[in-house]
C-alpha atoms as a PDB file:
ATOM      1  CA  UNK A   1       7.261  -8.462  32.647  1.00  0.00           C
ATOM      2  CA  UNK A   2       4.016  -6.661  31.708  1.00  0.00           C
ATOM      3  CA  UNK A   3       2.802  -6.675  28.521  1.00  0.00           C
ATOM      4  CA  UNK A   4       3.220  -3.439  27.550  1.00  0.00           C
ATOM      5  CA  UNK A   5       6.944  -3.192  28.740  1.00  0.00           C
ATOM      6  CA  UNK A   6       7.204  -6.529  26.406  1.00  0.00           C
ATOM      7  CA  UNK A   7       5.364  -4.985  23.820  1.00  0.00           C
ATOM      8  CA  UNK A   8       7.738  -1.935  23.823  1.00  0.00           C
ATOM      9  CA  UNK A   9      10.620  -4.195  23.976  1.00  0.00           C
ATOM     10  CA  UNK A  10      10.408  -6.497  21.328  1.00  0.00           C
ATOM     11  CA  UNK A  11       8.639  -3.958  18.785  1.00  0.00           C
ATOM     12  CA  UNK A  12      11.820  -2.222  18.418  1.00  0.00           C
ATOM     13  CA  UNK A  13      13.350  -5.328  16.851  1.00  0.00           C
ATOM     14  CA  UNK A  14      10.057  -5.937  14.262  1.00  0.00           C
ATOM     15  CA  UNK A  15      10.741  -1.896  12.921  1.00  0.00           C
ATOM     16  CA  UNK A  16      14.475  -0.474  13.902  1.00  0.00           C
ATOM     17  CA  UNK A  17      14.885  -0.982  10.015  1.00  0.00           C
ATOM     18  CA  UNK A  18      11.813   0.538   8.603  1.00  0.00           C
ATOM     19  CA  UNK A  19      12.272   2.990   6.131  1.00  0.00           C
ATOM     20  CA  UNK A  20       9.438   6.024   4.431  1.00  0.00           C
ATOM     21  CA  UNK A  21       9.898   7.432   1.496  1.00  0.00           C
ATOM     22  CA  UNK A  22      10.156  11.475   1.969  1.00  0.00           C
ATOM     23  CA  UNK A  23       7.854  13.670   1.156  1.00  0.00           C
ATOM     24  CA  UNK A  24       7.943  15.098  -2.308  1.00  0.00           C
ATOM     25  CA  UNK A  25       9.505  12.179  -3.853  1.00  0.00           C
ATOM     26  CA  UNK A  26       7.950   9.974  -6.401  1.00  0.00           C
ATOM     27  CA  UNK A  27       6.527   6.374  -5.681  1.00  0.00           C
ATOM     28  CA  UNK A  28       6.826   3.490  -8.344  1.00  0.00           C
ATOM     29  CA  UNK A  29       6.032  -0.152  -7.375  1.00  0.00           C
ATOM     30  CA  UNK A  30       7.373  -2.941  -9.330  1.00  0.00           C
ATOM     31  CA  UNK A  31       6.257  -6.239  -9.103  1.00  0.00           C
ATOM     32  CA  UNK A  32       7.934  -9.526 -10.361  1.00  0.00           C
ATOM     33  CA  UNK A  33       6.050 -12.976 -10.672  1.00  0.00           C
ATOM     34  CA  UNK A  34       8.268 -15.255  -8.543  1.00  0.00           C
ATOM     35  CA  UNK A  35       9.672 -18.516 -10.947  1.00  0.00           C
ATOM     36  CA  UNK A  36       6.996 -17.628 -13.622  1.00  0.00           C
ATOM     37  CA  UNK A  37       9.048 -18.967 -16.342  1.00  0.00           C
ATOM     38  CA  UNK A  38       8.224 -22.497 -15.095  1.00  0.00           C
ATOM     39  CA  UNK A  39       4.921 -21.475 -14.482  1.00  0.00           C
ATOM     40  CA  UNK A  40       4.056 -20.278 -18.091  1.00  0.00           C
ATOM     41  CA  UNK A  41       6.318 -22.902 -20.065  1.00  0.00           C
ATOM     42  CA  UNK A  42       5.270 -26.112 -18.080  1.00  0.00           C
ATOM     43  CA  UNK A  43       2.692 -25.121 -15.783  1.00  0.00           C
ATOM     44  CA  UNK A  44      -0.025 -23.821 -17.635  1.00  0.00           C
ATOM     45  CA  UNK A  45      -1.313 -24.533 -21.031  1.00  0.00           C
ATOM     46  CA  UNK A  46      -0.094 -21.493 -22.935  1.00  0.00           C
ATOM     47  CA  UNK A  47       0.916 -20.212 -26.431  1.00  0.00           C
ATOM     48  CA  UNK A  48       4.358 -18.629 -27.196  1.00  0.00           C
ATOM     49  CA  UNK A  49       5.771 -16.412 -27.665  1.00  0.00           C
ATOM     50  CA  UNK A  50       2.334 -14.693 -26.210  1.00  0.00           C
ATOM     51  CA  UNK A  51      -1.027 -15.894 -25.305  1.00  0.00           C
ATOM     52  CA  UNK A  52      -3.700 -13.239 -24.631  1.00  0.00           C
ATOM     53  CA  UNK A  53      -4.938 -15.138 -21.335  1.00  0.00           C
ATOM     54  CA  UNK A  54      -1.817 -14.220 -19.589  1.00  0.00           C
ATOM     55  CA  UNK A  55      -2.175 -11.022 -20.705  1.00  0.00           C
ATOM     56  CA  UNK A  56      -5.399 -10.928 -19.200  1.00  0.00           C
ATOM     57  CA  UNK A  57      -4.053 -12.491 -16.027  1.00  0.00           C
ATOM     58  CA  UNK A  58      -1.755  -9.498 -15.449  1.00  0.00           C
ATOM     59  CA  UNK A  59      -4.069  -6.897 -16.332  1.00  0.00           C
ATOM     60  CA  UNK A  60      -6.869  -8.271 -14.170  1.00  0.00           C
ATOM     61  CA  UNK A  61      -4.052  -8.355 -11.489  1.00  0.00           C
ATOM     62  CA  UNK A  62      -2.925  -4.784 -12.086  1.00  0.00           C
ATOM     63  CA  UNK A  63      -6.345  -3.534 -11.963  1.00  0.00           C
ATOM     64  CA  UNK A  64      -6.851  -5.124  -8.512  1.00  0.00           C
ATOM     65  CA  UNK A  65      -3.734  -3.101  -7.256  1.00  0.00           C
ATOM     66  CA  UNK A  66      -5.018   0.341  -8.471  1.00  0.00           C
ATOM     67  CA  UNK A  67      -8.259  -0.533  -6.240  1.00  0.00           C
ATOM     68  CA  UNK A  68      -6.552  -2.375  -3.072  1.00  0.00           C
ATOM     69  CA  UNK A  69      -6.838   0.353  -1.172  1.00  0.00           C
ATOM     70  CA  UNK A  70      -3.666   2.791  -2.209  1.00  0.00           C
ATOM     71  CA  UNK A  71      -3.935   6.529  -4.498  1.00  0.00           C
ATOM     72  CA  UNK A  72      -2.498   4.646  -7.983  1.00  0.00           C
ATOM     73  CA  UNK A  73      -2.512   6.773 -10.635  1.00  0.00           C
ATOM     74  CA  UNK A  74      -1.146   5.055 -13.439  1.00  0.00           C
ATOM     75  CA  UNK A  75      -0.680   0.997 -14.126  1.00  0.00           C
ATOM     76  CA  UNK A  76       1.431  -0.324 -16.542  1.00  0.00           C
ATOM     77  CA  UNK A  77       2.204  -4.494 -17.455  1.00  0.00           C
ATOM     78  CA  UNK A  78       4.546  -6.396 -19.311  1.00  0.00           C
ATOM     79  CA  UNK A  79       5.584  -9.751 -19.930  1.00  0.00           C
ATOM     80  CA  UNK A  80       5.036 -11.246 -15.919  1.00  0.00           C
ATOM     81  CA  UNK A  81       5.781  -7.837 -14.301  1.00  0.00           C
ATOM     82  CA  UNK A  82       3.603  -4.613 -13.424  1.00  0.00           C
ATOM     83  CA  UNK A  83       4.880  -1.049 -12.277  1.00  0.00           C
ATOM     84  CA  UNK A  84       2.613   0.962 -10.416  1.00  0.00           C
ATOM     85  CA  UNK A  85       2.666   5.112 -10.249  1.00  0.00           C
ATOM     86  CA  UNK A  86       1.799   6.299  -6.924  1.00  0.00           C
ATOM     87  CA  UNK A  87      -0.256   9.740  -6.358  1.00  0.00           C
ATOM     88  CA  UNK A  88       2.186  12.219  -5.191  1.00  0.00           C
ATOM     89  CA  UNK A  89       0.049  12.933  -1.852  1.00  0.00           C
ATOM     90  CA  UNK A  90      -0.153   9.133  -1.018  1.00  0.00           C
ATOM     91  CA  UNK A  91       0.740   8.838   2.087  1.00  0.00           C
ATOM     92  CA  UNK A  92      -0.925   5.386   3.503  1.00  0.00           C
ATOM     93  CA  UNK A  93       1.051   3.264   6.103  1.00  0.00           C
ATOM     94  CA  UNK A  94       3.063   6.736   6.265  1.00  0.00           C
ATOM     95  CA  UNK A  95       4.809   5.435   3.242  1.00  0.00           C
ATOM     96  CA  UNK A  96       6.697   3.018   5.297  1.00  0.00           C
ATOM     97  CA  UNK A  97       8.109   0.838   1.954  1.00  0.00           C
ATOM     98  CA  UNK A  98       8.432  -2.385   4.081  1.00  0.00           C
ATOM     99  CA  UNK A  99       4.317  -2.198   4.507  1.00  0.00           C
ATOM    100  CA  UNK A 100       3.864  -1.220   0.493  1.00  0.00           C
ATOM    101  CA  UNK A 101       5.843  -3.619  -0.650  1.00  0.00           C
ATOM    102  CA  UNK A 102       4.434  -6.431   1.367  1.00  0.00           C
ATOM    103  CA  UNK A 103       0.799  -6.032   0.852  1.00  0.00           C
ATOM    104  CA  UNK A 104       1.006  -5.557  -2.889  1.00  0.00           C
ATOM    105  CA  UNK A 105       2.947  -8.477  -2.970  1.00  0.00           C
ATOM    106  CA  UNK A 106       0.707 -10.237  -1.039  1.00  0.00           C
ATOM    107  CA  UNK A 107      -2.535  -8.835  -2.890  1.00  0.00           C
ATOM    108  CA  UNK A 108      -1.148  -9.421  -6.305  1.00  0.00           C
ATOM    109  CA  UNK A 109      -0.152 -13.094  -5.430  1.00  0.00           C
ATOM    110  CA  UNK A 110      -3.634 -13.709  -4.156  1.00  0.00           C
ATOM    111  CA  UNK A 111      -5.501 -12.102  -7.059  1.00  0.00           C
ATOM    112  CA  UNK A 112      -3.265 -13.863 -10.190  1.00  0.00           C
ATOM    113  CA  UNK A 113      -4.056 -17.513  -7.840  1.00  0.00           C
ATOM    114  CA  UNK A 114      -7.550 -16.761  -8.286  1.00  0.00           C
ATOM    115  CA  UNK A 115      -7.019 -16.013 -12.080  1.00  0.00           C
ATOM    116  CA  UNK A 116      -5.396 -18.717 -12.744  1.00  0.00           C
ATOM    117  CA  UNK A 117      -6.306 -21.621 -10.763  1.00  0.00           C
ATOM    118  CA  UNK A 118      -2.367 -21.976  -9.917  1.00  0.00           C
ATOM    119  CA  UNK A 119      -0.206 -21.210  -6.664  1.00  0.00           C
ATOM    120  CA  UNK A 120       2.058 -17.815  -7.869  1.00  0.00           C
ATOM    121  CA  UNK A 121       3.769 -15.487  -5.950  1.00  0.00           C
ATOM    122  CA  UNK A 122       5.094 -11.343  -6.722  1.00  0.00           C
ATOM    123  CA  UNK A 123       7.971  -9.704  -4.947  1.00  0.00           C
ATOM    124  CA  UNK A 124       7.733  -6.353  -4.792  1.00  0.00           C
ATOM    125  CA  UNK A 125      10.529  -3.166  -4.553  1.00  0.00           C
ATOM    126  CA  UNK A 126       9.748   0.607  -4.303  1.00  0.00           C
ATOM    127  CA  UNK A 127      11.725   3.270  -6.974  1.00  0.00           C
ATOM    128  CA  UNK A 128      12.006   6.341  -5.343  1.00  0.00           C
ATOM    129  CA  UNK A 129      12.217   9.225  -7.741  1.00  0.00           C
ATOM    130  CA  UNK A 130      12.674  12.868  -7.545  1.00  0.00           C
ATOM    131  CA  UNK A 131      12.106  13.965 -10.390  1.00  0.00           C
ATOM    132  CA  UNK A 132       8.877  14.121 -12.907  1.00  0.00           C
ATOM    133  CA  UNK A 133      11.374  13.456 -15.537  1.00  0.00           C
ATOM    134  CA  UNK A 134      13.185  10.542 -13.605  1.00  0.00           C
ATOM    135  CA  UNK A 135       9.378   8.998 -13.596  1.00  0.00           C
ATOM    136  CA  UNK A 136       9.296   9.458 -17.617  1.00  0.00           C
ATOM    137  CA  UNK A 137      12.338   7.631 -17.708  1.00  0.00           C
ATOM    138  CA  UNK A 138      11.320   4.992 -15.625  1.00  0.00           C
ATOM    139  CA  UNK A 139       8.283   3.851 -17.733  1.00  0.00           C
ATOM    140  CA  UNK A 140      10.030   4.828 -20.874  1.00  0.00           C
ATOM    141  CA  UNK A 141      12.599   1.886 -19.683  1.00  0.00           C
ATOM    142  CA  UNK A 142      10.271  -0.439 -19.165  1.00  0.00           C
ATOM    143  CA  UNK A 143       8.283   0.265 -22.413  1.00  0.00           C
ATOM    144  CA  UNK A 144      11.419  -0.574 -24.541  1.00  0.00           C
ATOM    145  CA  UNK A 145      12.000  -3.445 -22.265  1.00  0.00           C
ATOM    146  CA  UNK A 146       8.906  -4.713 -23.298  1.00  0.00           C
ATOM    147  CA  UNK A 147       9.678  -4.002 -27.354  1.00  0.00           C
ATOM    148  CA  UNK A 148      13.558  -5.642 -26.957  1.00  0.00           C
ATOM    149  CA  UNK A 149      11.577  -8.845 -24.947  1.00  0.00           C
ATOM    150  CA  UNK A 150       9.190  -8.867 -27.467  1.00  0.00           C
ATOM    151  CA  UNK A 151      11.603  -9.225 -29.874  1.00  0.00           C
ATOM    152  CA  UNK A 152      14.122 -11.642 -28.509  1.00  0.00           C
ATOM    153  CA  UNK A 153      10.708 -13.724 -27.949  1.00  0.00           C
ATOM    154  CA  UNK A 154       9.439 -13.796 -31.431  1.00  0.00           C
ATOM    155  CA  UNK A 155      12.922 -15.018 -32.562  1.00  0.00           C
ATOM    156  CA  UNK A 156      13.442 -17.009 -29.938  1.00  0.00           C
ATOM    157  CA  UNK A 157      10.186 -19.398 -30.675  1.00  0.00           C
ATOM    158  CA  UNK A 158      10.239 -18.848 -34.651  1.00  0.00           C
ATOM    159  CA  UNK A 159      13.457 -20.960 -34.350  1.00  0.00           C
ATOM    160  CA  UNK A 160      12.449 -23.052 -31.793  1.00  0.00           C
ATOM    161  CA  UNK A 161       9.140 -24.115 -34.048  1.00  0.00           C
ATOM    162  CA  UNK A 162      11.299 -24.907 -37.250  1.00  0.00           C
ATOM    163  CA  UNK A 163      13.015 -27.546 -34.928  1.00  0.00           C
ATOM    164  CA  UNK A 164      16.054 -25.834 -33.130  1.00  0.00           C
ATOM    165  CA  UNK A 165      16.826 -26.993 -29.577  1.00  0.00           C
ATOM    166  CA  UNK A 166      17.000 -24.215 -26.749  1.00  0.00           C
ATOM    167  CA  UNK A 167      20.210 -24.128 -26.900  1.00  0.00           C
ATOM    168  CA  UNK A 168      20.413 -23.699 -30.595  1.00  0.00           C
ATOM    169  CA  UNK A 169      17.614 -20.868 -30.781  1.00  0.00           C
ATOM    170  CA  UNK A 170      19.773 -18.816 -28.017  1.00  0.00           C
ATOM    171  CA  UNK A 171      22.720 -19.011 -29.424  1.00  0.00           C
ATOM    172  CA  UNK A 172      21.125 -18.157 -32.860  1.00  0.00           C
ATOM    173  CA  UNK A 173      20.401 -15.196 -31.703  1.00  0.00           C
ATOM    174  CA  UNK A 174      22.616 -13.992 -29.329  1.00  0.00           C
ATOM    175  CA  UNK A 175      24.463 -11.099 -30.486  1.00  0.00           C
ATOM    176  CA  UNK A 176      21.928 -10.274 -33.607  1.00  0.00           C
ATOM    177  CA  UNK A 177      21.232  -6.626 -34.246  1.00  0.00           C
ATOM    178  CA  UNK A 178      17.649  -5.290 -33.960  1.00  0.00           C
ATOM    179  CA  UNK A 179      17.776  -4.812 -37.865  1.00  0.00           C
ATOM    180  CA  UNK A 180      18.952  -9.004 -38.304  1.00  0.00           C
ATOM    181  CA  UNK A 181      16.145  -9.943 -36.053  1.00  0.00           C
ATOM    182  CA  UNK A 182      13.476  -8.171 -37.322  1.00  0.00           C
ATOM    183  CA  UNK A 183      15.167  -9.569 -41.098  1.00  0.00           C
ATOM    184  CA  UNK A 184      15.250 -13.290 -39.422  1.00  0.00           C
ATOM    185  CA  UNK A 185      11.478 -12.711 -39.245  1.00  0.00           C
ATOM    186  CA  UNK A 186      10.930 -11.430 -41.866  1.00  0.00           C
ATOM    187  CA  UNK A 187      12.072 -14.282 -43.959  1.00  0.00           C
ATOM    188  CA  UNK A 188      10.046 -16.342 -42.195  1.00  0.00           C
ATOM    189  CA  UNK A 189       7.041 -14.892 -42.832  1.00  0.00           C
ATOM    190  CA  UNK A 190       6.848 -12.269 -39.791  1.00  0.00           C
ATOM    191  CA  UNK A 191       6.477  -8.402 -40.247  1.00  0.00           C
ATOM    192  CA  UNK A 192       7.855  -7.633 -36.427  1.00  0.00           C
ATOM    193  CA  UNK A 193       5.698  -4.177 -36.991  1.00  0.00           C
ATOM    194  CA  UNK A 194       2.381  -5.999 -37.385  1.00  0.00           C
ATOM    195  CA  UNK A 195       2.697  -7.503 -34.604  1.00  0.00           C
ATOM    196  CA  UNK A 196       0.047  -6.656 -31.967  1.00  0.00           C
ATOM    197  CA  UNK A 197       0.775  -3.075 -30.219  1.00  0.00           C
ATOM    198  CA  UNK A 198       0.345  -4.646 -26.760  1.00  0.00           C
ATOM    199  CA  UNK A 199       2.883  -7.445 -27.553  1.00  0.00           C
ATOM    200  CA  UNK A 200       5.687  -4.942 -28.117  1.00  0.00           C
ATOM    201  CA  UNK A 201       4.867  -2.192 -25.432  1.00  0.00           C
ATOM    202  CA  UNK A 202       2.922  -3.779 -22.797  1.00  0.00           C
ATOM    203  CA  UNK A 203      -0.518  -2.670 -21.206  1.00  0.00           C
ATOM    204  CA  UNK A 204      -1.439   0.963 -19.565  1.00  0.00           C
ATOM    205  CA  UNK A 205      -4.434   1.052 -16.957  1.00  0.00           C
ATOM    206  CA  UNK A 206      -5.758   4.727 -15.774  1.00  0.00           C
ATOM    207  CA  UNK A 207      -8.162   6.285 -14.411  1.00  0.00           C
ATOM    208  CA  UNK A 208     -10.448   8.360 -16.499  1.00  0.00           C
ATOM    209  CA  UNK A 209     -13.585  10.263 -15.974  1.00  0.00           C
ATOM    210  CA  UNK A 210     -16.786   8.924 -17.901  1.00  0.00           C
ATOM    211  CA  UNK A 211     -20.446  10.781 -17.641  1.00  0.00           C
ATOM    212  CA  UNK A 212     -23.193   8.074 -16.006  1.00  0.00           C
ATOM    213  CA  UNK A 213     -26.741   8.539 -16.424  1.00  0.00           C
ATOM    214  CA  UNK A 214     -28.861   8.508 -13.195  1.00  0.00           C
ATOM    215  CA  UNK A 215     -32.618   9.467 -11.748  1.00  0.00           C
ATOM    216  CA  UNK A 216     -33.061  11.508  -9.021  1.00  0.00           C
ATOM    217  CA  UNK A 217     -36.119   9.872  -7.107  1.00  0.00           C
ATOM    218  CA  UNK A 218     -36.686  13.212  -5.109  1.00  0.00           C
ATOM    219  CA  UNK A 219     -37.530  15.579  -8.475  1.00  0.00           C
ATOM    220  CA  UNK A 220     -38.486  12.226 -10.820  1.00  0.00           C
ATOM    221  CA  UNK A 221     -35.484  13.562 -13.143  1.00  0.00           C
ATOM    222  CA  UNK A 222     -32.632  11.937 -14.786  1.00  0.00           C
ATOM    223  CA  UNK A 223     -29.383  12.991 -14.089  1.00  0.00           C
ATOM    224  CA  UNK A 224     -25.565  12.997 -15.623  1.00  0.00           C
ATOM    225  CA  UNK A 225     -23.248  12.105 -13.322  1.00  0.00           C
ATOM    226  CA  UNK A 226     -19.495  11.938 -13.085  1.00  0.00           C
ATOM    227  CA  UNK A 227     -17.593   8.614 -12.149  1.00  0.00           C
ATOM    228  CA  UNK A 228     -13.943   7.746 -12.447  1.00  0.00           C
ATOM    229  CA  UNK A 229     -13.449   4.248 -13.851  1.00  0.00           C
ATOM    230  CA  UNK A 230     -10.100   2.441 -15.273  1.00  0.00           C
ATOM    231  CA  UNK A 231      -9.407   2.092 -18.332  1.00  0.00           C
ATOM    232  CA  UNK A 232      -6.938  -0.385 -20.082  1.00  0.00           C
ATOM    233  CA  UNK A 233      -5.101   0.708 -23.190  1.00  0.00           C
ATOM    234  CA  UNK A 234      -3.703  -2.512 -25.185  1.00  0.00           C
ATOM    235  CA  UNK A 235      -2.382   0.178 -27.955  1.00  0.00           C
ATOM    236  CA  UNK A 236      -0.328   2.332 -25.781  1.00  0.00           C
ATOM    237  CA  UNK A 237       2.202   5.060 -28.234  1.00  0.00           C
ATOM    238  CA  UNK A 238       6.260   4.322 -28.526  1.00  0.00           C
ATOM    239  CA  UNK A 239       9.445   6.233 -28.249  1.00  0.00           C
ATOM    240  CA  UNK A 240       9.053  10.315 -27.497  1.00  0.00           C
ATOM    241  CA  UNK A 241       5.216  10.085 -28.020  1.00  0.00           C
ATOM    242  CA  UNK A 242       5.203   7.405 -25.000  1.00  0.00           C
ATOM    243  CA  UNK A 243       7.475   9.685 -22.704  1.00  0.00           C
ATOM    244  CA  UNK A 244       4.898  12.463 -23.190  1.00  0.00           C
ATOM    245  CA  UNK A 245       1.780   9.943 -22.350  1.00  0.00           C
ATOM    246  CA  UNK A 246       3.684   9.273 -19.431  1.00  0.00           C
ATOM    247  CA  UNK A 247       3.813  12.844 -19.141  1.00  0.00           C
ATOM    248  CA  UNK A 248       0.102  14.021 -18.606  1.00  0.00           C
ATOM    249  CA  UNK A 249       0.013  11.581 -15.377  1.00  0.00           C
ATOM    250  CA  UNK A 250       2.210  14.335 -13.217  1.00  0.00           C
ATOM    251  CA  UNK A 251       0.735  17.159 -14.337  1.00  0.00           C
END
């Protein structure tokens, strides 16, 4: 058999199942670290319930996606996951979501390894949305995520600090009301509203435009330029205020 009879042959089998998201609709990518619970409570040498490295990891990570090579508008990390808001004319790899989600899997592993000096891994899925208000939601889901984690967290490791096994702090806490955890804190010392903004809602990374001065060789002048560059906002707002944030990204 010739090659390209092979070729056509056995390609079928490698894409009969791919699948593109349509036209119109929007793209959000969310990525998962792969056992990171391990890696962040035995692996490496971190505080809880947050250490500002890790947040570092991520963000460096989630910067590297919105410059990989794909139109990302909008970046936003929690905790040991990142969502990513895709330009509504992106259209690389004709928007074929086996090829997305592999390669930001695959360049989010690589760039958190070289962060962190340890083997880690991402999966990836694709949200596809067709509505500007279903993309709202979305990152208005994962920004009280983030606050309810944040939470749990802070409970979760004030308890396990005064001497309470695991299995003791869990159970402690398992069924508490926002209003009795944020009181079991507070009797120990813990204002749950001081605690760092980024903590409780997670990271945002966007693009904004920022004036550069230059010098034009040719007239021996300086110039004012304009260059897009991310920006990483570690106090992002909550609640409504949030949703419209969110909001100014699909205009």
């Amino acid at each position: 058999m010739k090659f390209d009879e092979l070729d056509a042959k056995m390609r079928v089998f490698e894409t009969a199942h791919d699948f593109s998201v349509l036209p119109h609709m929007y793209m959000v990518a969310r990525l998962d670290g792969r056992g990171f619970t391990k890696l962040t409570k035995e692996t490496l040498p971190l505080e809880a319930p947050f250490d500002a490295r890790f947040r570092d990891y991520m963000i460096a990570t989630t910067t590297h996606l919105m410059t990989c090579g794909f139109k990302i508008i909008y970046g936003y990390t929690e905790s040991d996951e990142i969502s990513l808001l895709f330009a509504p004319d992106e259209n690389t790899f004709g928007r074929k979501t086996r090829k997305v989600n592999s390669v930001l899997a695959g360049e989010a592993s690589a760039k958190f390894v070289l962060e962190v000096g340890q083997i880690a891994s991402f999966d990836c899925r694709i949200s596809q949305l067709p509505r500007s208000r279903d993309v709202v939601d979305y990152f208005r889901w994962r920004n009280e995520d983030a606050h309810r984690n944040a939470l749990n967290a802070y409970c979760y490791w004030t308890l396990r600090k005064k001497g309470h096994t695991a299995r003791q702090a869990t159970q402690q806490i398992s069924g508490l009301s926002v209003a009795n955890k944020n009181e079991l804190l507070f009797q120990e010392g813990i204002n749950f509203n001081d605690v760092p903004q980024w903590q409780k809602r997670g990271v945002g990374v966007y693009w904004q435009t920022i004036e550069k001065e230059g010098f034009n060789p040719k007239t021996q002048e300086k110039t004012v330029v304009e260059r897009q560059q991310l920006y990483v906002n570690t106090a992002l707002p909550m609640k409504d205020a949030y949703s419209e944030f969110v909001q100014q990204f699909l205009i």
